[in-house]
PDB file of N, CA and C in Angstrom:
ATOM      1  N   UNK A   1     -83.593  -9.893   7.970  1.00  0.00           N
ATOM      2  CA  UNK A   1     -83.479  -8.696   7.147  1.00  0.00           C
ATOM      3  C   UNK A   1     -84.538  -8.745   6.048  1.00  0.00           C
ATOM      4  N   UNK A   2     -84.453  -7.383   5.391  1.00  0.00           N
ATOM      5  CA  UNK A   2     -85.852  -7.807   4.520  1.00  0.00           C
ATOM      6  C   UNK A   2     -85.338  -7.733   3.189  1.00  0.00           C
ATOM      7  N   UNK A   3     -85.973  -8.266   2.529  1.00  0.00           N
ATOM      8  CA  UNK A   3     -85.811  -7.990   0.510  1.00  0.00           C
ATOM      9  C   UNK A   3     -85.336  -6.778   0.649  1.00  0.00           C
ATOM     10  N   UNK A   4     -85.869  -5.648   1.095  1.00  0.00           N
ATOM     11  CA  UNK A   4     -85.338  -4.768   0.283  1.00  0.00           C
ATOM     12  C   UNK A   4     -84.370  -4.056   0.456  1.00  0.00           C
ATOM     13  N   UNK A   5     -83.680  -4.683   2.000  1.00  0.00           N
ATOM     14  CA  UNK A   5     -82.424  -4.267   1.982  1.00  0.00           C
ATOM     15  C   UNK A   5     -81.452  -5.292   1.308  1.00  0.00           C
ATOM     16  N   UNK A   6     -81.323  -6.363   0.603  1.00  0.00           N
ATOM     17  CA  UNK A   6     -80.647  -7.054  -0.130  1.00  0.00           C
ATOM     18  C   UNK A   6     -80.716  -6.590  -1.532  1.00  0.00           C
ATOM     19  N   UNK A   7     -81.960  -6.379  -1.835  1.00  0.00           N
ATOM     20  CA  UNK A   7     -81.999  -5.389  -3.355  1.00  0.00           C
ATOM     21  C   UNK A   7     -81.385  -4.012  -2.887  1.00  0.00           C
ATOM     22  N   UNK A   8     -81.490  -3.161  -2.325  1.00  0.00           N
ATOM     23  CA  UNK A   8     -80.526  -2.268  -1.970  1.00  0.00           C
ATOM     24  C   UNK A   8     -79.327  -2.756  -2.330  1.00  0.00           C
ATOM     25  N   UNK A   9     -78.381  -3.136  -0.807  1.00  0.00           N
ATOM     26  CA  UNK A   9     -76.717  -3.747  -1.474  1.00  0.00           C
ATOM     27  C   UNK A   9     -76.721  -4.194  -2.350  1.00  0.00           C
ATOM     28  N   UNK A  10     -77.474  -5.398  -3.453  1.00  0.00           N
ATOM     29  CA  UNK A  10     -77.224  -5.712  -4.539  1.00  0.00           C
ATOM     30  C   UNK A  10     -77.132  -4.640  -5.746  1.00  0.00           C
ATOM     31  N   UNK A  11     -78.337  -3.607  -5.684  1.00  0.00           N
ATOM     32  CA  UNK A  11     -78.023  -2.622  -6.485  1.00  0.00           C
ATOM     33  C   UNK A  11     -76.395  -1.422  -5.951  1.00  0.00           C
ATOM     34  N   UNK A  12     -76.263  -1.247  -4.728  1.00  0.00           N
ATOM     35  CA  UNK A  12     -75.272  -0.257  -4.580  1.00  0.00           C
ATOM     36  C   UNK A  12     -74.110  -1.171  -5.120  1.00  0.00           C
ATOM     37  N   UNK A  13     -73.574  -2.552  -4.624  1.00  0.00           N
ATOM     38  CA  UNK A  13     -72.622  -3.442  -5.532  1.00  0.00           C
ATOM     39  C   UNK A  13     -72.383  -3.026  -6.558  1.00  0.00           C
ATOM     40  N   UNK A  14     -73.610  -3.596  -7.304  1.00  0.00           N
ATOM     41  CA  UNK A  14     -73.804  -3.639  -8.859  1.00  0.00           C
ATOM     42  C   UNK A  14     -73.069  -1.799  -9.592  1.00  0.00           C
ATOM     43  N   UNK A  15     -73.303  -0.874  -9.065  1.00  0.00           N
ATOM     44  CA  UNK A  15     -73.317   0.258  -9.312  1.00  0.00           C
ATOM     45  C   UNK A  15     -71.665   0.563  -9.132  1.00  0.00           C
ATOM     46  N   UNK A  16     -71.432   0.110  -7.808  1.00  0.00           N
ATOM     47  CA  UNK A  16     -69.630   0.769  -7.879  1.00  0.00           C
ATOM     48  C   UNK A  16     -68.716  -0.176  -8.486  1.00  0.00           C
ATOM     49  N   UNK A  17     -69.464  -1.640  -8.520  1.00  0.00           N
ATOM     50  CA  UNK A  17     -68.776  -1.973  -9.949  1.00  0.00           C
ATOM     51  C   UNK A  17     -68.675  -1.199 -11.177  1.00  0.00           C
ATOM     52  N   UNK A  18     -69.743  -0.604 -11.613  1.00  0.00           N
ATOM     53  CA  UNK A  18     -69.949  -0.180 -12.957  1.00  0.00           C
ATOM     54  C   UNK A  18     -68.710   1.081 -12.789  1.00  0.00           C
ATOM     55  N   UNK A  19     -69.374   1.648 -11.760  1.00  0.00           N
ATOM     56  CA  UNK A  19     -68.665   3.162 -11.683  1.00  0.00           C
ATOM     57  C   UNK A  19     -67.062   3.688 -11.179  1.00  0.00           C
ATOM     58  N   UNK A  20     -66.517   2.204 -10.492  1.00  0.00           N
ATOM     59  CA  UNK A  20     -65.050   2.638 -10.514  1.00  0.00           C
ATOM     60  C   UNK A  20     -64.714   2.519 -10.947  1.00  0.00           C
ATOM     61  N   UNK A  21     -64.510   2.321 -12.491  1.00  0.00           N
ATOM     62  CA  UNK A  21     -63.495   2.217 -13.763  1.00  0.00           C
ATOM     63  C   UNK A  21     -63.550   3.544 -14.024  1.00  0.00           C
ATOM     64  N   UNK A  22     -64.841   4.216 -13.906  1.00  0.00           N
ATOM     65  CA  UNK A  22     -65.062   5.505 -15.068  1.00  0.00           C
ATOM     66  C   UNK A  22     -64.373   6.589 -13.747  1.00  0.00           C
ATOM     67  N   UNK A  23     -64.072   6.305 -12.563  1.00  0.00           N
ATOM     68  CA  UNK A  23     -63.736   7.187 -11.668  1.00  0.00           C
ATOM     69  C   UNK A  23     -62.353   7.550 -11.679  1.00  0.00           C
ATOM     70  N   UNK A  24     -61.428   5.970 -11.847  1.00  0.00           N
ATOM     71  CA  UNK A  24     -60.169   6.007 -12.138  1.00  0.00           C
ATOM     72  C   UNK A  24     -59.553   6.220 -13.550  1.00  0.00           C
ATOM     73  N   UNK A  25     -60.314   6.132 -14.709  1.00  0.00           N
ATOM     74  CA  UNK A  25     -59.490   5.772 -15.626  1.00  0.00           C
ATOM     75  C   UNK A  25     -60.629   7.072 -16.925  1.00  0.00           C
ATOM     76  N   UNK A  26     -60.324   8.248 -16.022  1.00  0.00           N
ATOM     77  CA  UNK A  26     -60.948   9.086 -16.764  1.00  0.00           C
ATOM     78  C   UNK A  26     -59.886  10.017 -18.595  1.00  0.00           C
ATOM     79  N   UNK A  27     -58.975   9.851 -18.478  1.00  0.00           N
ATOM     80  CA  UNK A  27     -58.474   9.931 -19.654  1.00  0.00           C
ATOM     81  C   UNK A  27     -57.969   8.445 -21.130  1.00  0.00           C
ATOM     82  N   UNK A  28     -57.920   9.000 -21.694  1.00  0.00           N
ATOM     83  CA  UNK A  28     -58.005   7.622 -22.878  1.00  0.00           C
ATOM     84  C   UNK A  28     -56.659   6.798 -22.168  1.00  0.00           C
ATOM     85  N   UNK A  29     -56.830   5.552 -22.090  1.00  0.00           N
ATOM     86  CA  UNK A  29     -55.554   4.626 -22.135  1.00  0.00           C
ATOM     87  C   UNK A  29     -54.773   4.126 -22.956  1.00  0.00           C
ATOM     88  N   UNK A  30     -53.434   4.892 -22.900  1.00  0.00           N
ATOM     89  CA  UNK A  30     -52.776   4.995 -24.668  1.00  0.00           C
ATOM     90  C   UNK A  30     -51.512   3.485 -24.355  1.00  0.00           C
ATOM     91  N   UNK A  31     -51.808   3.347 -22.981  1.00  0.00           N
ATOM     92  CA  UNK A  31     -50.160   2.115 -23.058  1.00  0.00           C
ATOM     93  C   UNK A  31     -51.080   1.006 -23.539  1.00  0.00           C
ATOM     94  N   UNK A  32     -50.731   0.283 -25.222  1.00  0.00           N
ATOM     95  CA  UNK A  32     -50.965  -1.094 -25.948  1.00  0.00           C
ATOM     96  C   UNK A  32     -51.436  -2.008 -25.017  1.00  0.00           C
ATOM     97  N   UNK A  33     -50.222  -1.787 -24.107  1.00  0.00           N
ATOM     98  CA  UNK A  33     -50.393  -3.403 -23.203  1.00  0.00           C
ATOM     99  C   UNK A  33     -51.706  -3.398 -22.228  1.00  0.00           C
ATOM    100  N   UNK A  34     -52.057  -2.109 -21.701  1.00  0.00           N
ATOM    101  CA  UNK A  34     -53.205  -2.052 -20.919  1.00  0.00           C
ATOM    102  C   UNK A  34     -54.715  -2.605 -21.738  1.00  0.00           C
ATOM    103  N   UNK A  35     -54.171  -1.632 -22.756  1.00  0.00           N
ATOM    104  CA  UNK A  35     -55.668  -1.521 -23.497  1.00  0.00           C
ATOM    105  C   UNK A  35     -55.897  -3.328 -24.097  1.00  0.00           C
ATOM    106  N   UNK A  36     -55.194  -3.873 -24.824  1.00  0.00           N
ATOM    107  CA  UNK A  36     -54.936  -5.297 -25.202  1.00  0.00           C
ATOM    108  C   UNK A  36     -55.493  -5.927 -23.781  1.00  0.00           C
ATOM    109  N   UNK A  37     -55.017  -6.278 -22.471  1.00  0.00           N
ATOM    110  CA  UNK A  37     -55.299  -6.531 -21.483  1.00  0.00           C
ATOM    111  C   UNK A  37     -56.521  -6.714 -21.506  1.00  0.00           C
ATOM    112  N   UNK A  38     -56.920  -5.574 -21.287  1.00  0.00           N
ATOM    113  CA  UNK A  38     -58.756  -4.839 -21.051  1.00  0.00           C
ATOM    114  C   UNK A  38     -59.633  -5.515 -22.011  1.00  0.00           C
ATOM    115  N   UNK A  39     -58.854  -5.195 -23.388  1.00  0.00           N
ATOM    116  CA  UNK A  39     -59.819  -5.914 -24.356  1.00  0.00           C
ATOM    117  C   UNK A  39     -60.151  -7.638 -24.548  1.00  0.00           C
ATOM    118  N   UNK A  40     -59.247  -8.698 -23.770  1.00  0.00           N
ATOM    119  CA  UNK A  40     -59.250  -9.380 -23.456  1.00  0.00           C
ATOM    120  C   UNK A  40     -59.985  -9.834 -22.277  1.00  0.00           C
ATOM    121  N   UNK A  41     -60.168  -8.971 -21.388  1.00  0.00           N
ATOM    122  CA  UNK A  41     -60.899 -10.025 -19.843  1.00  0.00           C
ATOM    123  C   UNK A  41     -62.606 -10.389 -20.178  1.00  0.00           C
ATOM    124  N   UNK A  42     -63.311 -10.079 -21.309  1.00  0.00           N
ATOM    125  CA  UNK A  42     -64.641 -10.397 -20.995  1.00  0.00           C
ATOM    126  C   UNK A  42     -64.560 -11.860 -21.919  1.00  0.00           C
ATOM    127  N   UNK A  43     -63.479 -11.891 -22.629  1.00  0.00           N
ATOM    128  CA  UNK A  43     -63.564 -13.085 -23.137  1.00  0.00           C
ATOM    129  C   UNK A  43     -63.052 -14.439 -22.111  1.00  0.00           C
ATOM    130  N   UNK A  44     -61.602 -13.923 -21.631  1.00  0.00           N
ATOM    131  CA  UNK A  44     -61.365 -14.975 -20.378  1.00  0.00           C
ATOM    132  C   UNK A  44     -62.524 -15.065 -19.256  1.00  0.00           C
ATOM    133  N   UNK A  45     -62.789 -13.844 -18.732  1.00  0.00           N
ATOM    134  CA  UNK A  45     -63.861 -14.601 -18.037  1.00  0.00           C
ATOM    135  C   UNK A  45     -65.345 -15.662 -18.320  1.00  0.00           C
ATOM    136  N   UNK A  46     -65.290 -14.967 -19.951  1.00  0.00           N
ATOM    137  CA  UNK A  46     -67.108 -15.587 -20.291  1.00  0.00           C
ATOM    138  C   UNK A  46     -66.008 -17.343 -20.468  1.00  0.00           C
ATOM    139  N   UNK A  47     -65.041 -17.544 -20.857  1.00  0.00           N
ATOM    140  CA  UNK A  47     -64.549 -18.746 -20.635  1.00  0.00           C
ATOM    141  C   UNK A  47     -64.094 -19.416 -19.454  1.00  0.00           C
ATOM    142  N   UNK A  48     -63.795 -18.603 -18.208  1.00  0.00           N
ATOM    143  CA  UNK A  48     -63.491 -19.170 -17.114  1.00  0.00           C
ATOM    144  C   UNK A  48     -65.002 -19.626 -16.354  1.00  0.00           C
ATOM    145  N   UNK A  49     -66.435 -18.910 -16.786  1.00  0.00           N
ATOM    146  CA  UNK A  49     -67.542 -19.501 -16.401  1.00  0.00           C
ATOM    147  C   UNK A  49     -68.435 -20.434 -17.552  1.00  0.00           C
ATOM    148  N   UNK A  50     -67.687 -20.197 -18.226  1.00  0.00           N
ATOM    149  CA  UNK A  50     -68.778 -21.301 -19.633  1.00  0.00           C
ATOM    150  C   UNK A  50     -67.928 -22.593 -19.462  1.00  0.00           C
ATOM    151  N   UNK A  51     -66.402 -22.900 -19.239  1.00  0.00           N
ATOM    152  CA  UNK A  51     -65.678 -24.034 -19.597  1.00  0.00           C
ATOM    153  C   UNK A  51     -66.930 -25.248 -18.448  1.00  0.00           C
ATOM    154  N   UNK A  52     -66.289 -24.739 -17.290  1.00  0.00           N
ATOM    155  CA  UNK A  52     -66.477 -25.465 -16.311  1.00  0.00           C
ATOM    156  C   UNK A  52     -68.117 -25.827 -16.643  1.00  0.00           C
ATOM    157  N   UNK A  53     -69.100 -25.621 -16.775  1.00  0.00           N
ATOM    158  CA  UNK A  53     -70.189 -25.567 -17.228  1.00  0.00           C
ATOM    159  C   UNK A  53     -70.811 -26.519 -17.711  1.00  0.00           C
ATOM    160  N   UNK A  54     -69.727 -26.433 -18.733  1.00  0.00           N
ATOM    161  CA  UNK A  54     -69.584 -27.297 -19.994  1.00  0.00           C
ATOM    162  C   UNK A  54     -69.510 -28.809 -19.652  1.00  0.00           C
ATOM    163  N   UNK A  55     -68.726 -29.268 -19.209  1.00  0.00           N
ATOM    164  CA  UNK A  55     -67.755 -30.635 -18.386  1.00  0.00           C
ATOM    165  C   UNK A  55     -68.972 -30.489 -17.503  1.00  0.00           C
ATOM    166  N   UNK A  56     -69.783 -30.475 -16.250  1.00  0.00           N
ATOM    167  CA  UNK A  56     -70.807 -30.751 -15.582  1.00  0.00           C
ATOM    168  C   UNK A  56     -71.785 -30.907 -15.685  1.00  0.00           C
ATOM    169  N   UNK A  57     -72.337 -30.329 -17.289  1.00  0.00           N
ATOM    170  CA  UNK A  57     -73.758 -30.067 -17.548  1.00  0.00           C
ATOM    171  C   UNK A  57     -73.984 -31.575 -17.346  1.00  0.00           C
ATOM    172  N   UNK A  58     -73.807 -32.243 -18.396  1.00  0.00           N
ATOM    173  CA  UNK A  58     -74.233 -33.850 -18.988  1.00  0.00           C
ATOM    174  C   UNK A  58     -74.050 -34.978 -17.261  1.00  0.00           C
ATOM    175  N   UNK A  59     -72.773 -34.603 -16.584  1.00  0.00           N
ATOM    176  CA  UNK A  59     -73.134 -35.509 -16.164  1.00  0.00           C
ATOM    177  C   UNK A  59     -71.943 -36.654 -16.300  1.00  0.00           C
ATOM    178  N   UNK A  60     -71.326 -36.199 -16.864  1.00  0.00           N
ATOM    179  CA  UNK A  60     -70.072 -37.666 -17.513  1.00  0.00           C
ATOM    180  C   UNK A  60     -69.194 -36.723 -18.841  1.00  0.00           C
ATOM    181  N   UNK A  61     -68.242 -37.205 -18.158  1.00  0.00           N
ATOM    182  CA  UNK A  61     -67.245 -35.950 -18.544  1.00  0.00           C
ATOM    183  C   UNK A  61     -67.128 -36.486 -20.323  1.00  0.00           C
ATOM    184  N   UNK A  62     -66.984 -37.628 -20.296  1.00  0.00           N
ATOM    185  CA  UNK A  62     -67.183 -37.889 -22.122  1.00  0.00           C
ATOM    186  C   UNK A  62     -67.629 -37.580 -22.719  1.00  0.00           C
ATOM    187  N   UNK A  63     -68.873 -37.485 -22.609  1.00  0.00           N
ATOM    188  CA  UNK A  63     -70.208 -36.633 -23.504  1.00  0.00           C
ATOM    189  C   UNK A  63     -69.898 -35.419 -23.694  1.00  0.00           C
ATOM    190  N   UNK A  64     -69.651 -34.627 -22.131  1.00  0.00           N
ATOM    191  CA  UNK A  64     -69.210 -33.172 -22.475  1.00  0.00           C
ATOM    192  C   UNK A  64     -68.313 -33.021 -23.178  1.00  0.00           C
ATOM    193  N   UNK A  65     -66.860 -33.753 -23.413  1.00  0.00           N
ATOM    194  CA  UNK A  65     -65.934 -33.901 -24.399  1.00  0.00           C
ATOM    195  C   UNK A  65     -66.065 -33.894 -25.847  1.00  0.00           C
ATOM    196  N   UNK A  66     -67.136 -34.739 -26.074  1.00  0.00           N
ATOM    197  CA  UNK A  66     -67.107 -35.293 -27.233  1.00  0.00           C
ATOM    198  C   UNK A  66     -68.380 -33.975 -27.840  1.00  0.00           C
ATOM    199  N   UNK A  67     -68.672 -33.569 -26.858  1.00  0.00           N
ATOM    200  CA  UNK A  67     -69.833 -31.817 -27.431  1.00  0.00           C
ATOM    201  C   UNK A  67     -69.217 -31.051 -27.838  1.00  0.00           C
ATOM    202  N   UNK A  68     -68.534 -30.776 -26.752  1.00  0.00           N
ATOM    203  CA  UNK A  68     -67.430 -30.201 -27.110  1.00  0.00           C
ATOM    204  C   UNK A  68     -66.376 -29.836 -27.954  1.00  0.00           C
ATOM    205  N   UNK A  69     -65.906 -30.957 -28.563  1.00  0.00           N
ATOM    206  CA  UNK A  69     -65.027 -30.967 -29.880  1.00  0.00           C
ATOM    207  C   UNK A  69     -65.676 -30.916 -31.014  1.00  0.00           C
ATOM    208  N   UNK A  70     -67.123 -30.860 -30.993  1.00  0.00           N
ATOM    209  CA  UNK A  70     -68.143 -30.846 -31.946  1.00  0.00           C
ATOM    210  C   UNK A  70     -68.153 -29.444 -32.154  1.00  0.00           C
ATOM    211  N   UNK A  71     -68.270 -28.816 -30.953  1.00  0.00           N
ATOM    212  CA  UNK A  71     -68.523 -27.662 -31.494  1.00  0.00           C
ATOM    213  C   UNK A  71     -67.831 -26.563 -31.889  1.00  0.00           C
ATOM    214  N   UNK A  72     -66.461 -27.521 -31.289  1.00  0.00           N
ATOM    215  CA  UNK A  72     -65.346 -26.113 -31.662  1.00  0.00           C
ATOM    216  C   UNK A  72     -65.054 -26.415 -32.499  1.00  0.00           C
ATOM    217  N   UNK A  73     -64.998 -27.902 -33.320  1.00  0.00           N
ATOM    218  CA  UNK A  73     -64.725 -27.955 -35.157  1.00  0.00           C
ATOM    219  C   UNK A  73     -65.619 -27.193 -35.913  1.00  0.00           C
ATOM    220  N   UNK A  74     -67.285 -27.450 -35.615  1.00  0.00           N
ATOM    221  CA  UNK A  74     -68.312 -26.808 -36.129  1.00  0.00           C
ATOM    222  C   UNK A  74     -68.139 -25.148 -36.218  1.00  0.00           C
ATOM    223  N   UNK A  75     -67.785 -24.775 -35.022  1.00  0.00           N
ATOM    224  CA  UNK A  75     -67.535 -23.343 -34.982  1.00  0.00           C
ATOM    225  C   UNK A  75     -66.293 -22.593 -35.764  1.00  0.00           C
ATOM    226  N   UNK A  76     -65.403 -23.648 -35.764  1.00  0.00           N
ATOM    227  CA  UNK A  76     -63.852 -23.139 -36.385  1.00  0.00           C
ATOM    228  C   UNK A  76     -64.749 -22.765 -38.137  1.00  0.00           C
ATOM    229  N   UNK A  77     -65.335 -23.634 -38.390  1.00  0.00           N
ATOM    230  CA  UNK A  77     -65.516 -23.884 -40.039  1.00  0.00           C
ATOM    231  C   UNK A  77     -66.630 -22.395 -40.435  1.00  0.00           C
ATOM    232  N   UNK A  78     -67.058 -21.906 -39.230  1.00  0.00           N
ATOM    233  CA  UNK A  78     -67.973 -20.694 -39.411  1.00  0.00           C
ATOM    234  C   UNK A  78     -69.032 -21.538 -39.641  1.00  0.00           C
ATOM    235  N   UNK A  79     -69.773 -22.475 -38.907  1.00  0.00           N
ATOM    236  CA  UNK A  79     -71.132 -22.596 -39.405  1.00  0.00           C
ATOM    237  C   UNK A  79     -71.527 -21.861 -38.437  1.00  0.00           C
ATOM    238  N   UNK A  80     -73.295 -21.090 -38.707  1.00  0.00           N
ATOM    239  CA  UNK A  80     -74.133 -20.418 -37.214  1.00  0.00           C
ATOM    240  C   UNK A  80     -74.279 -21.244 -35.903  1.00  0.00           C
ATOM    241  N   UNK A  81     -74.427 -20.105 -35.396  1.00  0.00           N
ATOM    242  CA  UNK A  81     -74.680 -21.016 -33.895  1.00  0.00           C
ATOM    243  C   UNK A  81     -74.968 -21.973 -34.003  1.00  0.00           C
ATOM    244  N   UNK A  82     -76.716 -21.535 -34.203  1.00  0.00           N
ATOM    245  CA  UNK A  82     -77.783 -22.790 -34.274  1.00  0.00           C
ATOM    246  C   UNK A  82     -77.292 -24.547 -34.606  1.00  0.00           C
ATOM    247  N   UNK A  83     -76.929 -24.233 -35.388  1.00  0.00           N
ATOM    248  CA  UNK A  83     -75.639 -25.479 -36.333  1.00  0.00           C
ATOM    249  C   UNK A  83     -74.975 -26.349 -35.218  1.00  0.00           C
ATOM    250  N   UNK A  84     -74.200 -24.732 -34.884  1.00  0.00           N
ATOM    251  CA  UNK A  84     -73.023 -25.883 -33.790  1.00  0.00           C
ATOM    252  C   UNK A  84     -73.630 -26.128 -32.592  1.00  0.00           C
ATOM    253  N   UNK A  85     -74.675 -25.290 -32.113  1.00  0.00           N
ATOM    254  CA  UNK A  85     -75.094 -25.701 -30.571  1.00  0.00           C
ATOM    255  C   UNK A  85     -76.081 -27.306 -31.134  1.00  0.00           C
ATOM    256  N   UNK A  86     -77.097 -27.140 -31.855  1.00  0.00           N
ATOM    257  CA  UNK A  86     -77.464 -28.781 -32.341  1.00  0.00           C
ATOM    258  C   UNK A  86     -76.989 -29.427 -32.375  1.00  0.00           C
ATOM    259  N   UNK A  87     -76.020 -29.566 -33.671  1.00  0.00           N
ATOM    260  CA  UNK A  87     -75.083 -30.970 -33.596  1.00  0.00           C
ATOM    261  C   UNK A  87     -73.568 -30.959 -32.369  1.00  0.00           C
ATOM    262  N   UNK A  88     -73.220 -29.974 -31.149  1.00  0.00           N
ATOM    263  CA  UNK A  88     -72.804 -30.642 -30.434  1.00  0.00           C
ATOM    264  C   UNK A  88     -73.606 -31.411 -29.493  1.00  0.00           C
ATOM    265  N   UNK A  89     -74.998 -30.538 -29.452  1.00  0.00           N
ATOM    266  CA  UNK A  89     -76.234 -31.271 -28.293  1.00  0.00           C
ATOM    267  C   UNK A  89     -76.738 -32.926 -28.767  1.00  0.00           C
ATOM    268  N   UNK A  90     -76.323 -32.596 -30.366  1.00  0.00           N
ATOM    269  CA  UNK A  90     -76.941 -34.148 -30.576  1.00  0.00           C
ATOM    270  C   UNK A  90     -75.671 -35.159 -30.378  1.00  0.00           C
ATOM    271  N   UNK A  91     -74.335 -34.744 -30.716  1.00  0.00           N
ATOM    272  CA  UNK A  91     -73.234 -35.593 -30.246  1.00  0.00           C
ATOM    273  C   UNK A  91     -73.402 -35.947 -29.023  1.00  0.00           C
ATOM    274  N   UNK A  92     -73.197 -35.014 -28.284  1.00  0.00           N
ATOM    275  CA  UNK A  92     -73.483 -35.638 -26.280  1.00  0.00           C
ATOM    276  C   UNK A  92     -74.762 -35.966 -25.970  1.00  0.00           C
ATOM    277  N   UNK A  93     -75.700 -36.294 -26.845  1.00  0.00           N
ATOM    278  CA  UNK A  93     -77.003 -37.116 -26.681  1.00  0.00           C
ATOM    279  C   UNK A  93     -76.816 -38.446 -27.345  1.00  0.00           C
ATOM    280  N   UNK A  94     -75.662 -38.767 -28.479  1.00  0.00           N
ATOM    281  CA  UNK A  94     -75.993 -39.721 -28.896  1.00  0.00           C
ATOM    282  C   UNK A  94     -74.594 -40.319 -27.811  1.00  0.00           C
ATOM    283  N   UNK A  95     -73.529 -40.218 -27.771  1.00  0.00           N
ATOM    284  CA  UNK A  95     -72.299 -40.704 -27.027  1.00  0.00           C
ATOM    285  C   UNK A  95     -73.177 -41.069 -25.610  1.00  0.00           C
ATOM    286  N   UNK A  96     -74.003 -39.947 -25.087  1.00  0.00           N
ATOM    287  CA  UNK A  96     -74.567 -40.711 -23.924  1.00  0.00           C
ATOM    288  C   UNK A  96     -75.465 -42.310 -24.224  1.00  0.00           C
ATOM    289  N   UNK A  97     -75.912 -42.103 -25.272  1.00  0.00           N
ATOM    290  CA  UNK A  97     -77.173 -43.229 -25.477  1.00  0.00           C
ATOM    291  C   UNK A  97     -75.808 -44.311 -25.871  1.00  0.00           C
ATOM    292  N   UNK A  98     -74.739 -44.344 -26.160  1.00  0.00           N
ATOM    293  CA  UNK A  98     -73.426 -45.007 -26.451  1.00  0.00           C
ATOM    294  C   UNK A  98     -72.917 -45.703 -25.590  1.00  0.00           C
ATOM    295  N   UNK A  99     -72.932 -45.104 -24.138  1.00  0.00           N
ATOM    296  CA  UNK A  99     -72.257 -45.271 -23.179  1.00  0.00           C
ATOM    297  C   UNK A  99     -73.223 -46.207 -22.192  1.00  0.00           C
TER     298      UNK A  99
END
């Protein structure tokens, strides 16, 4: 088959993803529980593909651990990104050089 029938289906995919929400759910959604729901899935998912991620990058599940807790203390306290992505990268660089 050629490229450009894979860029084809990839774009028609891509598209009735976008477009069956707006097909079905053409008036405002007033039930709490839906809308709460909804407003929730881009966060579970960006966590159901970042966790796992996380734990494989390094290589040894300790390091990723120990980045890890770096950065969610770092992050709890409101420092910027920059902050917490460094000093968890330098925690699971130094725990590796540890190990």
């Amino acid at each position: 088959m050629s490229i450009a029938l894979y860029i084809a289906v990839m774009a028609l995919v891509t598209y009735l993803i976008r477009m069956v929400p707006f097909t079905f759910f053409r008036r405002r959604i007033n039930s709490r529980f839906l809308r709460s729901f909804l407003f929730y899935i881009p966060y579970a998912v960006l966590s159901a593909m970042t966790i796992p991620a996380i734990f494989y990058s390094t290589g040894d599940v300790i390091t990723a651990a120990v980045g890890t807790v770096i950065a969610v203390v770092l992050a709890y306290f409101g420092l910027p990104l920059i902050v917490v992505a460094l000093a968890a990268s330098a925690g699971a660089l130094i725990t590796g050089f540890l190990i």
